[in-house]
PDB file of N, CA and C in Angstrom:
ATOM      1  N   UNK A   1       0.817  -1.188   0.000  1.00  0.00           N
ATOM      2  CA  UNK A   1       0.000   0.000   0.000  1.00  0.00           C
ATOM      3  C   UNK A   1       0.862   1.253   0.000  1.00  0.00           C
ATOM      4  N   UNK A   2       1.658   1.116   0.550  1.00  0.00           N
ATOM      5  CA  UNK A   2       2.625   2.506   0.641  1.00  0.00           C
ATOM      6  C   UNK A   2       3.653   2.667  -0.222  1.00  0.00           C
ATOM      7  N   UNK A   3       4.150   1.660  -1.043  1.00  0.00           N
ATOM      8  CA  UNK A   3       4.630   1.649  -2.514  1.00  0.00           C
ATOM      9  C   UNK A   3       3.741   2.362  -3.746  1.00  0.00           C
ATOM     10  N   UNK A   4       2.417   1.787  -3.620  1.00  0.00           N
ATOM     11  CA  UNK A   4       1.107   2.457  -4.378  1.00  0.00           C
ATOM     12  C   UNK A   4       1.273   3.791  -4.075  1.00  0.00           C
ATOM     13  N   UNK A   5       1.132   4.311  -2.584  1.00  0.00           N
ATOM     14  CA  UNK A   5       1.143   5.595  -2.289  1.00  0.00           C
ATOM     15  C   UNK A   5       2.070   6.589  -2.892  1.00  0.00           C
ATOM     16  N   UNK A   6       3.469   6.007  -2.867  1.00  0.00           N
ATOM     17  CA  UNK A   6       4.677   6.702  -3.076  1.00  0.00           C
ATOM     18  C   UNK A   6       4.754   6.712  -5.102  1.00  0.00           C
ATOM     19  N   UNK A   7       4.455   5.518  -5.349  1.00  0.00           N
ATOM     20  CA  UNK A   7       3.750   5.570  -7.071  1.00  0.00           C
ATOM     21  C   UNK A   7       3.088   6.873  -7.484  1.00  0.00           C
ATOM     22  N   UNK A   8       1.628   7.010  -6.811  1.00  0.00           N
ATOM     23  CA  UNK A   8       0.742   8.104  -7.290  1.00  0.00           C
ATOM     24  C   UNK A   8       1.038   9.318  -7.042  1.00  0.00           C
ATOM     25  N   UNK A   9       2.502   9.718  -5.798  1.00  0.00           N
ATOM     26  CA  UNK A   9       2.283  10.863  -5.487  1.00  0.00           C
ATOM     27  C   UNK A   9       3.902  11.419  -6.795  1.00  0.00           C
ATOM     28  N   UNK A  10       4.837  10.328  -6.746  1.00  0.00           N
ATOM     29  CA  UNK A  10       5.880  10.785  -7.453  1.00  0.00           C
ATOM     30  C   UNK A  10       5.475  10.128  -9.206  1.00  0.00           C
ATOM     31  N   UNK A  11       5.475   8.729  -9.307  1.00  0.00           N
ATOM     32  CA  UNK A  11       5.114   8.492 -10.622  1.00  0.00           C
ATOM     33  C   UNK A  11       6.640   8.019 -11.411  1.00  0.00           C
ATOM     34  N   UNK A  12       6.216   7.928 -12.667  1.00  0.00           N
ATOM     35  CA  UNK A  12       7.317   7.875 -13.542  1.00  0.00           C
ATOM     36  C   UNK A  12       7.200   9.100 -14.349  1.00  0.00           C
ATOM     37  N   UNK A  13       8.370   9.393 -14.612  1.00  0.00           N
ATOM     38  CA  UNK A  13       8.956  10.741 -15.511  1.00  0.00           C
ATOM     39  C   UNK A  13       8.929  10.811 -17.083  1.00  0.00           C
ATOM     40  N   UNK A  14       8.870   9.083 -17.147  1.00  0.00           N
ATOM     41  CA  UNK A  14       8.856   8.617 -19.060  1.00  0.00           C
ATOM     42  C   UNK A  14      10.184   9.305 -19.639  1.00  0.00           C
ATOM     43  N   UNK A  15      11.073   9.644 -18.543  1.00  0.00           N
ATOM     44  CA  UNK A  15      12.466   9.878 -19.383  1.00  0.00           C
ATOM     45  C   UNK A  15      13.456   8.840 -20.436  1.00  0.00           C
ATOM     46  N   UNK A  16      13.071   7.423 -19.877  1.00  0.00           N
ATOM     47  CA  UNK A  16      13.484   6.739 -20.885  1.00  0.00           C
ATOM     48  C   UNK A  16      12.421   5.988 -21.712  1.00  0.00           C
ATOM     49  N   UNK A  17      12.532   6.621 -23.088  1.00  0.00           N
ATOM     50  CA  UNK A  17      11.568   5.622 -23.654  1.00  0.00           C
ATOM     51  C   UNK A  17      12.482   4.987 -24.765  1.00  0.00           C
ATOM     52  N   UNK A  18      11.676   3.742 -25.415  1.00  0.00           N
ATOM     53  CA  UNK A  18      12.254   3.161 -26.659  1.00  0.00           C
ATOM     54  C   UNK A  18      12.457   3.953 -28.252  1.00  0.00           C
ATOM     55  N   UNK A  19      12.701   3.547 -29.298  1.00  0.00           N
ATOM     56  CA  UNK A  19      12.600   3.865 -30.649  1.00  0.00           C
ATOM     57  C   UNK A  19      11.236   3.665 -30.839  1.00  0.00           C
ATOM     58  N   UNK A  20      11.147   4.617 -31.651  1.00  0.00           N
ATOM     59  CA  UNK A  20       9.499   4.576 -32.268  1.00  0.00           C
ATOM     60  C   UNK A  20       9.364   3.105 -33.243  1.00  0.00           C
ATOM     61  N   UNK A  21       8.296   2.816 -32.915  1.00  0.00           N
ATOM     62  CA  UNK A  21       7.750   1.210 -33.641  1.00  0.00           C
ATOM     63  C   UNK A  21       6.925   1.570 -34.311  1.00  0.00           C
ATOM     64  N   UNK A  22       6.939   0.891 -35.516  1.00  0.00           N
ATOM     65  CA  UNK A  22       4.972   1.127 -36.130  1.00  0.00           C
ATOM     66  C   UNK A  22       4.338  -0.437 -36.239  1.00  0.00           C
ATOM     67  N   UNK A  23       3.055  -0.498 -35.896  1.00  0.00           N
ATOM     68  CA  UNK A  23       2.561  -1.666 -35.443  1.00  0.00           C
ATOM     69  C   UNK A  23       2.109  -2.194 -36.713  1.00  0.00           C
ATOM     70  N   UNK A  24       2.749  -3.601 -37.057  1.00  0.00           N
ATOM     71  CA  UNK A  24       2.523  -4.133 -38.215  1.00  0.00           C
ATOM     72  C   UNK A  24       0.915  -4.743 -38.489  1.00  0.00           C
ATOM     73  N   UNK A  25       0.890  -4.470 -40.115  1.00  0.00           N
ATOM     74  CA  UNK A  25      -0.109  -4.955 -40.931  1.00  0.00           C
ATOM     75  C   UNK A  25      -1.229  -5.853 -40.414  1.00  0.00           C
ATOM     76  N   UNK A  26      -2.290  -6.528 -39.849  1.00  0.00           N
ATOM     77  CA  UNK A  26      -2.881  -7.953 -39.821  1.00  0.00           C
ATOM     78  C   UNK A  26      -2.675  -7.899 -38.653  1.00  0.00           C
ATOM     79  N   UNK A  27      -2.183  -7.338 -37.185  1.00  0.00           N
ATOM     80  CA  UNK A  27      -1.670  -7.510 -36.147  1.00  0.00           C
ATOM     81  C   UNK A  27      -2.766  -6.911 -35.113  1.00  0.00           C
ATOM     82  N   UNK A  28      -3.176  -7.031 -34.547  1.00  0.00           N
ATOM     83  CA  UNK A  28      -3.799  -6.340 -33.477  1.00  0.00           C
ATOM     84  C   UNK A  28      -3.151  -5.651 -32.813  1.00  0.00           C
ATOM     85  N   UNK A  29      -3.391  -3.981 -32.979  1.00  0.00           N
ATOM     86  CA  UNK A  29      -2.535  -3.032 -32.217  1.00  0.00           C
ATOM     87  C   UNK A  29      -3.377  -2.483 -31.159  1.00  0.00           C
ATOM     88  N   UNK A  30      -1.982  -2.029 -30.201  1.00  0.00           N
ATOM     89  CA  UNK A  30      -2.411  -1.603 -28.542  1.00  0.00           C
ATOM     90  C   UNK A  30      -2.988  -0.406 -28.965  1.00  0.00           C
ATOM     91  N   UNK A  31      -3.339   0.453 -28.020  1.00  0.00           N
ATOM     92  CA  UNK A  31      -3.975   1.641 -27.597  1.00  0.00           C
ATOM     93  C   UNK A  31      -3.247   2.534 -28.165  1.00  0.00           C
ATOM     94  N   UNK A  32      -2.464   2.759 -27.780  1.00  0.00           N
ATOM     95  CA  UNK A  32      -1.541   3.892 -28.685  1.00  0.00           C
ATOM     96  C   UNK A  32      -0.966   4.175 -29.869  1.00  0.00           C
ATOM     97  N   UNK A  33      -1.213   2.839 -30.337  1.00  0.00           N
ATOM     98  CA  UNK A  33      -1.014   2.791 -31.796  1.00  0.00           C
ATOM     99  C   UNK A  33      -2.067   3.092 -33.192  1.00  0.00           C
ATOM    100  N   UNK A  34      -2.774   3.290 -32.399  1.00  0.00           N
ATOM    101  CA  UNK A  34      -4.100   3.061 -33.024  1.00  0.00           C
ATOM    102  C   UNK A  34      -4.657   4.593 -33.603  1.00  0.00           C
ATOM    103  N   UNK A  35      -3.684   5.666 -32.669  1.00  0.00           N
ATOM    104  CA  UNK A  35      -3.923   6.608 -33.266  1.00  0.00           C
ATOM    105  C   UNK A  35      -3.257   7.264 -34.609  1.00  0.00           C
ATOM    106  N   UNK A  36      -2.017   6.723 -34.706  1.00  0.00           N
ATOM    107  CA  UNK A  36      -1.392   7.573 -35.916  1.00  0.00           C
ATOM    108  C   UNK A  36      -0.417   6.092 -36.171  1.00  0.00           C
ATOM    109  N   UNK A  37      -0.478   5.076 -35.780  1.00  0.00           N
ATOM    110  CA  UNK A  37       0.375   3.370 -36.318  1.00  0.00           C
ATOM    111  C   UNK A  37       1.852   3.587 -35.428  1.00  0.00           C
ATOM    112  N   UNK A  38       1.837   4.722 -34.668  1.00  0.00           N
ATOM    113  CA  UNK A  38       3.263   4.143 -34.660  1.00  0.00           C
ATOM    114  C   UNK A  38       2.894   4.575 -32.958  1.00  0.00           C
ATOM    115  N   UNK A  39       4.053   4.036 -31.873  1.00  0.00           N
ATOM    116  CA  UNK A  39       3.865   4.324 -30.509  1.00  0.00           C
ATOM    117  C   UNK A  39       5.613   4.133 -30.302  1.00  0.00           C
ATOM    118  N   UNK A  40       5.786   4.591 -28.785  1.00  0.00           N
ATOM    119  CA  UNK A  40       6.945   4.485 -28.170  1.00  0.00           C
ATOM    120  C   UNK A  40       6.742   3.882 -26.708  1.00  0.00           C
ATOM    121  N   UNK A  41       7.516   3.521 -25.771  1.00  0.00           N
ATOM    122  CA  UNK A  41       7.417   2.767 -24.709  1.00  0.00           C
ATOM    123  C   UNK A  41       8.038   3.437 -23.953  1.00  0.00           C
ATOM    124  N   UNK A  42       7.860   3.587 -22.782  1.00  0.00           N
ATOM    125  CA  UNK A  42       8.408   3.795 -21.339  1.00  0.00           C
ATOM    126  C   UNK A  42       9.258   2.586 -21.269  1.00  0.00           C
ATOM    127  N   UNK A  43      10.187   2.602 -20.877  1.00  0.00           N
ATOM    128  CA  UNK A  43      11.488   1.357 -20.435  1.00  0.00           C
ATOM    129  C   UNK A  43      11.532   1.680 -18.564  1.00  0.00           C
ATOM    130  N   UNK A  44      11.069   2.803 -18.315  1.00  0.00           N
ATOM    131  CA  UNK A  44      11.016   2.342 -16.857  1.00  0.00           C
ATOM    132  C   UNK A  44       9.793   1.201 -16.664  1.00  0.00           C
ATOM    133  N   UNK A  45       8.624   2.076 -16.526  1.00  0.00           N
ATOM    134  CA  UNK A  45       7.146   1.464 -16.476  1.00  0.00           C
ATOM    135  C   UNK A  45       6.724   0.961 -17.013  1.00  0.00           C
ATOM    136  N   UNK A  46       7.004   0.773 -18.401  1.00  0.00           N
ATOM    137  CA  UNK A  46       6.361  -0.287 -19.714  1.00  0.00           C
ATOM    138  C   UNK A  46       4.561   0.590 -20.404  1.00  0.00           C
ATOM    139  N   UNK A  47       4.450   2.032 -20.269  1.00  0.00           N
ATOM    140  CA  UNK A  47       3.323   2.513 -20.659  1.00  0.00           C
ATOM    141  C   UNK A  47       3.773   2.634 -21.728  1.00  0.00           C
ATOM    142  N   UNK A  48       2.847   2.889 -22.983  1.00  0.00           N
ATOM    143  CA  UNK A  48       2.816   3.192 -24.509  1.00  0.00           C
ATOM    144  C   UNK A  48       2.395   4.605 -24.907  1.00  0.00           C
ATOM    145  N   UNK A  49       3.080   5.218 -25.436  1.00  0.00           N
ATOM    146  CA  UNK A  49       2.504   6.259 -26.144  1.00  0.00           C
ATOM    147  C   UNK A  49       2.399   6.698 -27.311  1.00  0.00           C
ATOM    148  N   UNK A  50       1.417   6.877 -28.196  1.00  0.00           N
ATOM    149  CA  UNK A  50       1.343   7.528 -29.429  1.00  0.00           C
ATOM    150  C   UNK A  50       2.021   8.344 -29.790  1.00  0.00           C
ATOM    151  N   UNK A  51       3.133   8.351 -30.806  1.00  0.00           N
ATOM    152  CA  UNK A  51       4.278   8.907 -31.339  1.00  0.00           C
ATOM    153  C   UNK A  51       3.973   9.901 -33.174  1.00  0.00           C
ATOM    154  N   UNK A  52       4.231  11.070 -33.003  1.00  0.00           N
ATOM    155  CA  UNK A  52       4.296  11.805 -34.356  1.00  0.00           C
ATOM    156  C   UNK A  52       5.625  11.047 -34.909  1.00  0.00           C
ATOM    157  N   UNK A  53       5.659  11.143 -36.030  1.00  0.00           N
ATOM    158  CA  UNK A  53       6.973  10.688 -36.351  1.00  0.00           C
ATOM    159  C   UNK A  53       7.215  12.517 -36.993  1.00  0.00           C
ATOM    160  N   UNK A  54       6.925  12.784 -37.802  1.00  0.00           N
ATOM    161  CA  UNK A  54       6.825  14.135 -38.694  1.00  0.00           C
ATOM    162  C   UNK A  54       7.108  15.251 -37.333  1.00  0.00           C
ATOM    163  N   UNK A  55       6.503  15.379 -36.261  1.00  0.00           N
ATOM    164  CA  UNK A  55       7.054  16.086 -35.165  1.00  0.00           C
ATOM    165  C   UNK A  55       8.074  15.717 -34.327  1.00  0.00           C
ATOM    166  N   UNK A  56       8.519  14.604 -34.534  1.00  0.00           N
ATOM    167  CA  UNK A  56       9.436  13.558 -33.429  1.00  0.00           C
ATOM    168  C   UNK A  56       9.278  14.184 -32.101  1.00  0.00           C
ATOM    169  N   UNK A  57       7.361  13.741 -31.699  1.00  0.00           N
ATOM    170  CA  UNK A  57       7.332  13.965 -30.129  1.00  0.00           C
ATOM    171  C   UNK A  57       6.004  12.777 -30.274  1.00  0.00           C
ATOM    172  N   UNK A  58       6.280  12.519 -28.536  1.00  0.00           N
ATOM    173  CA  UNK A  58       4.772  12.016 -28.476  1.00  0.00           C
ATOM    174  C   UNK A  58       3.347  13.203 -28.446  1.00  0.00           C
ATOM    175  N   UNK A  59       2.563  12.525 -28.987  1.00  0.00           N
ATOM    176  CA  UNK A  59       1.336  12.833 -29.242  1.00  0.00           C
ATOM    177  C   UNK A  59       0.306  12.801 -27.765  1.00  0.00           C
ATOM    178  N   UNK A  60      -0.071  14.098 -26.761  1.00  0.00           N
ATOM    179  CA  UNK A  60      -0.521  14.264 -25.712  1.00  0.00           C
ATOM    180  C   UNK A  60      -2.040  13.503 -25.911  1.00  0.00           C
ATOM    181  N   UNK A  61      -2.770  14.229 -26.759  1.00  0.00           N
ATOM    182  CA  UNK A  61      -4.202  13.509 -26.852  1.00  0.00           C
ATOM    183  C   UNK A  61      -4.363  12.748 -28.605  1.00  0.00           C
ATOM    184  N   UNK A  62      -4.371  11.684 -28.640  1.00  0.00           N
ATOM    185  CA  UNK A  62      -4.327  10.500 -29.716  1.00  0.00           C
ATOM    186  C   UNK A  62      -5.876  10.987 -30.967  1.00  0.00           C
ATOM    187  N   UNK A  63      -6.498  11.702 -30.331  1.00  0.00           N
ATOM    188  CA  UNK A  63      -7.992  11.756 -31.204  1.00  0.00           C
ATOM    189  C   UNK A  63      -8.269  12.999 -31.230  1.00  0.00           C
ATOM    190  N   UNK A  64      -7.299  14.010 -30.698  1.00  0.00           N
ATOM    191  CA  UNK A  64      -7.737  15.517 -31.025  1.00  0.00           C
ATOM    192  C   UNK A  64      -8.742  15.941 -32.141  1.00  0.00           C
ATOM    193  N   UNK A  65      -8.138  15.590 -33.279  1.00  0.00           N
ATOM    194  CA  UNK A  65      -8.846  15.800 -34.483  1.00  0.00           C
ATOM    195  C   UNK A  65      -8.660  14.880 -35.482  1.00  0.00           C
ATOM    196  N   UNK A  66      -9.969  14.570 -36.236  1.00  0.00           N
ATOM    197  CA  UNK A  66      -9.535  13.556 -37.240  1.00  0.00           C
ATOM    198  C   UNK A  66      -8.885  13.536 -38.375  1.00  0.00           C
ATOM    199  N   UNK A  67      -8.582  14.780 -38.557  1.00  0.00           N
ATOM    200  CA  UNK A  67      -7.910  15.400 -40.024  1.00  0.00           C
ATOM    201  C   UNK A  67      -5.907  15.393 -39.542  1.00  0.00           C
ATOM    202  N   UNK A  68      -6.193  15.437 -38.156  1.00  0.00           N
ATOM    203  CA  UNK A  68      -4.518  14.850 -37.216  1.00  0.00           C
ATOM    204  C   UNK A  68      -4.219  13.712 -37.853  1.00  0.00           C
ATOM    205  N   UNK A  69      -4.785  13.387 -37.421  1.00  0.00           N
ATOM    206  CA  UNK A  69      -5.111  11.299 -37.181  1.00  0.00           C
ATOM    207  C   UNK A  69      -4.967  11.065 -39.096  1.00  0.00           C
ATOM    208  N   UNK A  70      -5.435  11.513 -40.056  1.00  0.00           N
ATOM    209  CA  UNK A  70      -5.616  10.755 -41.415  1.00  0.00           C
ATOM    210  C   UNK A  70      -4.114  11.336 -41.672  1.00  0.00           C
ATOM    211  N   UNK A  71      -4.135  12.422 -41.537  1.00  0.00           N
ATOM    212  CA  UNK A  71      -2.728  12.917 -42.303  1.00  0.00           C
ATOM    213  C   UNK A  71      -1.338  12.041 -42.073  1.00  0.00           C
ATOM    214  N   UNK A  72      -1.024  11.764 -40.072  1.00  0.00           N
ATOM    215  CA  UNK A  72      -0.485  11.182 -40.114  1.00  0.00           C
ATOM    216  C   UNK A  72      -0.627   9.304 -39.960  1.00  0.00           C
ATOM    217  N   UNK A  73      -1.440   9.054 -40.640  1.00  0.00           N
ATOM    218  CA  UNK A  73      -1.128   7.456 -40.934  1.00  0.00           C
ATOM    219  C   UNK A  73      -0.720   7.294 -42.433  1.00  0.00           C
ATOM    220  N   UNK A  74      -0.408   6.073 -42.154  1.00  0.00           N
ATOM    221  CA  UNK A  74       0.925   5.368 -43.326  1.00  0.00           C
ATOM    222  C   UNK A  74      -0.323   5.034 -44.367  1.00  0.00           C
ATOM    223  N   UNK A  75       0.518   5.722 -45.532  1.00  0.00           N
ATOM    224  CA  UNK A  75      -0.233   5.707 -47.372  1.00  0.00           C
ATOM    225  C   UNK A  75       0.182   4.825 -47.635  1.00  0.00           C
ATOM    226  N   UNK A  76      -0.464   3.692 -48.392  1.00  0.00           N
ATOM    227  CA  UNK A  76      -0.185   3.072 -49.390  1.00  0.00           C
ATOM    228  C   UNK A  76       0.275   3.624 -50.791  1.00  0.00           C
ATOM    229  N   UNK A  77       0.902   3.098 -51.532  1.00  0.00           N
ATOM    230  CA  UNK A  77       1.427   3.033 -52.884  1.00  0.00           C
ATOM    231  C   UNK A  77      -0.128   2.151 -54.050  1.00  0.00           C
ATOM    232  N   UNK A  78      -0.603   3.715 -54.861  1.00  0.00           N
ATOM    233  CA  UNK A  78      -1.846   2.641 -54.968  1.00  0.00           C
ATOM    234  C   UNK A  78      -1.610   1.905 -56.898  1.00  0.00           C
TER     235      UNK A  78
END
């Protein structure tokens, strides 16, 4: 209980995260991917976050706008 406590009041910082991934084809993607295909990871805590690649930052709210969201997902070659 007092680990929990000391969790909610300090937290993780998300100073280390991974390389940006984009979640493959046919695959069932997590939560964060779902907004623009690609996410990054916390390596302390293991949380996911929705990644711009075109801004190289994470993405605060994933569904702001939908004209966000189309622009940056991955085009096909038609």
């Amino acid at each position: 209980m007092f680990a929990r406590m000391l969790e909610g009041l300090f937290g993780c910082w998300h100073n280390h995260l991974s390389f940006p991934m984009t979640a493959k084809p046919g695959v069932r993607r997590n939560a964060a991917a779902l907004a623009t295909g690609i996410y990054v990871v916390c390596l302390d805590c293991g949380k996911e976050f929705a990644y711009d690649w075109r801004e190289m930052k994470i993405v605060s709210q994933p569904a702001r706008n939908k004209a966000t969201v189309r622009d940056l997902a991955t085009k096909e070659a038609a």
